[in-house]
C-alpha atoms as a PDB file:
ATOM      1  CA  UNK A   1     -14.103  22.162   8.931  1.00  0.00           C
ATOM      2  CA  UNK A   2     -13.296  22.930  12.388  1.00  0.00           C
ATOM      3  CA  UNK A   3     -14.482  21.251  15.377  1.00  0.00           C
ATOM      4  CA  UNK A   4     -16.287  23.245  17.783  1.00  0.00           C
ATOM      5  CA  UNK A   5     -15.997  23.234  21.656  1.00  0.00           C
ATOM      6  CA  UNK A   6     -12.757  23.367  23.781  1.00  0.00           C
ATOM      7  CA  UNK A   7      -9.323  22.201  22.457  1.00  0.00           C
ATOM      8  CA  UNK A   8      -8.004  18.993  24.700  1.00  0.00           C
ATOM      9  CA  UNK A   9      -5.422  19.865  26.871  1.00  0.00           C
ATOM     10  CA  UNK A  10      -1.880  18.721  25.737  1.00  0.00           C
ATOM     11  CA  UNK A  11       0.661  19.905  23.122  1.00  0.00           C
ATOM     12  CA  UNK A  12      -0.131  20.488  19.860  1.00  0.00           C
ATOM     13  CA  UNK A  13       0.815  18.499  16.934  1.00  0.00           C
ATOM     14  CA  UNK A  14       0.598  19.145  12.845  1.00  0.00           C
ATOM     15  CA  UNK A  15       0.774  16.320  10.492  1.00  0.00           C
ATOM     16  CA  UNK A  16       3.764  17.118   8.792  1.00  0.00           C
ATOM     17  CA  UNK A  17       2.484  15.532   5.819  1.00  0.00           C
ATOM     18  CA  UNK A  18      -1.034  17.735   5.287  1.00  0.00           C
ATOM     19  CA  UNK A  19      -1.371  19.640   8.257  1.00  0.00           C
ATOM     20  CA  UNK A  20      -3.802  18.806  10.580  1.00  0.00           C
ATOM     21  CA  UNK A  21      -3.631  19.839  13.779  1.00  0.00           C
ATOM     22  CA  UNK A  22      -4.012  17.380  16.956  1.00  0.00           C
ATOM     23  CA  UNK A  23      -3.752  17.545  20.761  1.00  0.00           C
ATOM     24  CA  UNK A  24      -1.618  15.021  22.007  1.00  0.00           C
ATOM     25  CA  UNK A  25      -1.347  13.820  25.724  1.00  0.00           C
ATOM     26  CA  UNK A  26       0.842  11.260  27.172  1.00  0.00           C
ATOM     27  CA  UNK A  27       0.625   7.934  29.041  1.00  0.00           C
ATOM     28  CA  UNK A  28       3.041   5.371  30.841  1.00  0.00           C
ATOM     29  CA  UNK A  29       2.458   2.030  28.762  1.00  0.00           C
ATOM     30  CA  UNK A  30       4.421  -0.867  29.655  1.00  0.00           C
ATOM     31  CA  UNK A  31       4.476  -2.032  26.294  1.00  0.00           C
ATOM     32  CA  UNK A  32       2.678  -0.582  23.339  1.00  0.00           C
ATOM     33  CA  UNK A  33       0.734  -2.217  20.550  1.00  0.00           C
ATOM     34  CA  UNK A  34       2.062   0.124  18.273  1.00  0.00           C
ATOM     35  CA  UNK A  35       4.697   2.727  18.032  1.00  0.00           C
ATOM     36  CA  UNK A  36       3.647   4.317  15.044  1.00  0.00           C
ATOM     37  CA  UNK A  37       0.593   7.117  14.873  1.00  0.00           C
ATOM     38  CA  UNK A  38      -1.098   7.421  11.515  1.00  0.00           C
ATOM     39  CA  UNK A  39      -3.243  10.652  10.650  1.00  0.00           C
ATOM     40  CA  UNK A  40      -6.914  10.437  10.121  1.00  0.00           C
ATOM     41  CA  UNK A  41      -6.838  13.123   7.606  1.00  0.00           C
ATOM     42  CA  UNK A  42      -3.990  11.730   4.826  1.00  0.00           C
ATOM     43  CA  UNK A  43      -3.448   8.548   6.948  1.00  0.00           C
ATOM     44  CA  UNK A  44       0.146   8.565   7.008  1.00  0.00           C
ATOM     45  CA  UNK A  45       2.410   7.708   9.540  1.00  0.00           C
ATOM     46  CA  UNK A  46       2.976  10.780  11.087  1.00  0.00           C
ATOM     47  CA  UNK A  47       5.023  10.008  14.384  1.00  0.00           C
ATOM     48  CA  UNK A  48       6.843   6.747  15.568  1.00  0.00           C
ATOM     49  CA  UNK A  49       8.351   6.423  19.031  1.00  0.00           C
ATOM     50  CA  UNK A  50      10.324   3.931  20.981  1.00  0.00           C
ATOM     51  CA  UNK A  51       9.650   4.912  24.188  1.00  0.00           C
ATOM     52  CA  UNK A  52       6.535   3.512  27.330  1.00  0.00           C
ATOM     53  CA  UNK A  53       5.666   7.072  27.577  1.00  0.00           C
ATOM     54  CA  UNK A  54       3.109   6.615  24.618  1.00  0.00           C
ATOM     55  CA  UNK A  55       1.402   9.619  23.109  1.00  0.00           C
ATOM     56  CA  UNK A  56      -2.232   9.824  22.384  1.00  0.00           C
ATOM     57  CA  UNK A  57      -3.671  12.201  19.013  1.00  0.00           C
ATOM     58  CA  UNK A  58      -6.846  13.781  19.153  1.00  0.00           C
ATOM     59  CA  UNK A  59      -7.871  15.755  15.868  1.00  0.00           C
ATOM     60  CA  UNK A  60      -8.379  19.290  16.431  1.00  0.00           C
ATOM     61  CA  UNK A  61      -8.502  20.632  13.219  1.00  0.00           C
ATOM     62  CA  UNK A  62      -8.500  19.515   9.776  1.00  0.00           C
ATOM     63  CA  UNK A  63      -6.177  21.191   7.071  1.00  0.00           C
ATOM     64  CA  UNK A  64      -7.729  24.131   4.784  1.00  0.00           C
ATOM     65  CA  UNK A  65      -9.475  22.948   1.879  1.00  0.00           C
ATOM     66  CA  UNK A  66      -9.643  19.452   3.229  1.00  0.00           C
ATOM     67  CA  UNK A  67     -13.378  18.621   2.654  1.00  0.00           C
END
């Protein structure tokens, strides 16, 4: 089920493992907890970086059929 309202600003991302699509923005970190993003949806990891500009996911949408 879609979310309703306006779309974040930022790029947009799908899960390459079921789909979903997020928003993603970016921040300067000095050092990051984690450099791995795992989706909400299938809860994989879905991105890793190695990098302080550190990328934030917001869920947009979920995959079809994903109830």
């Amino acid at each position: 089920m879609p979310l309703t309202g306006s779309v974040s600003k930022g790029r947009n991302f799908f899960c390459p493992h079921c789909g979903a699509l997020y928003a993603v923005t970016y921040s300067q970190s000095p050092r990051s907890e984690s450099n791995t993003a795992k989706c909400v949806v299938c809860l994989q990891i879905m991105d890793k970086w190695d990098s302080t500009n550190v990328p934030a996911y917001k869920l947009v949408q979920r995959p079809e059929g994903d109830d």
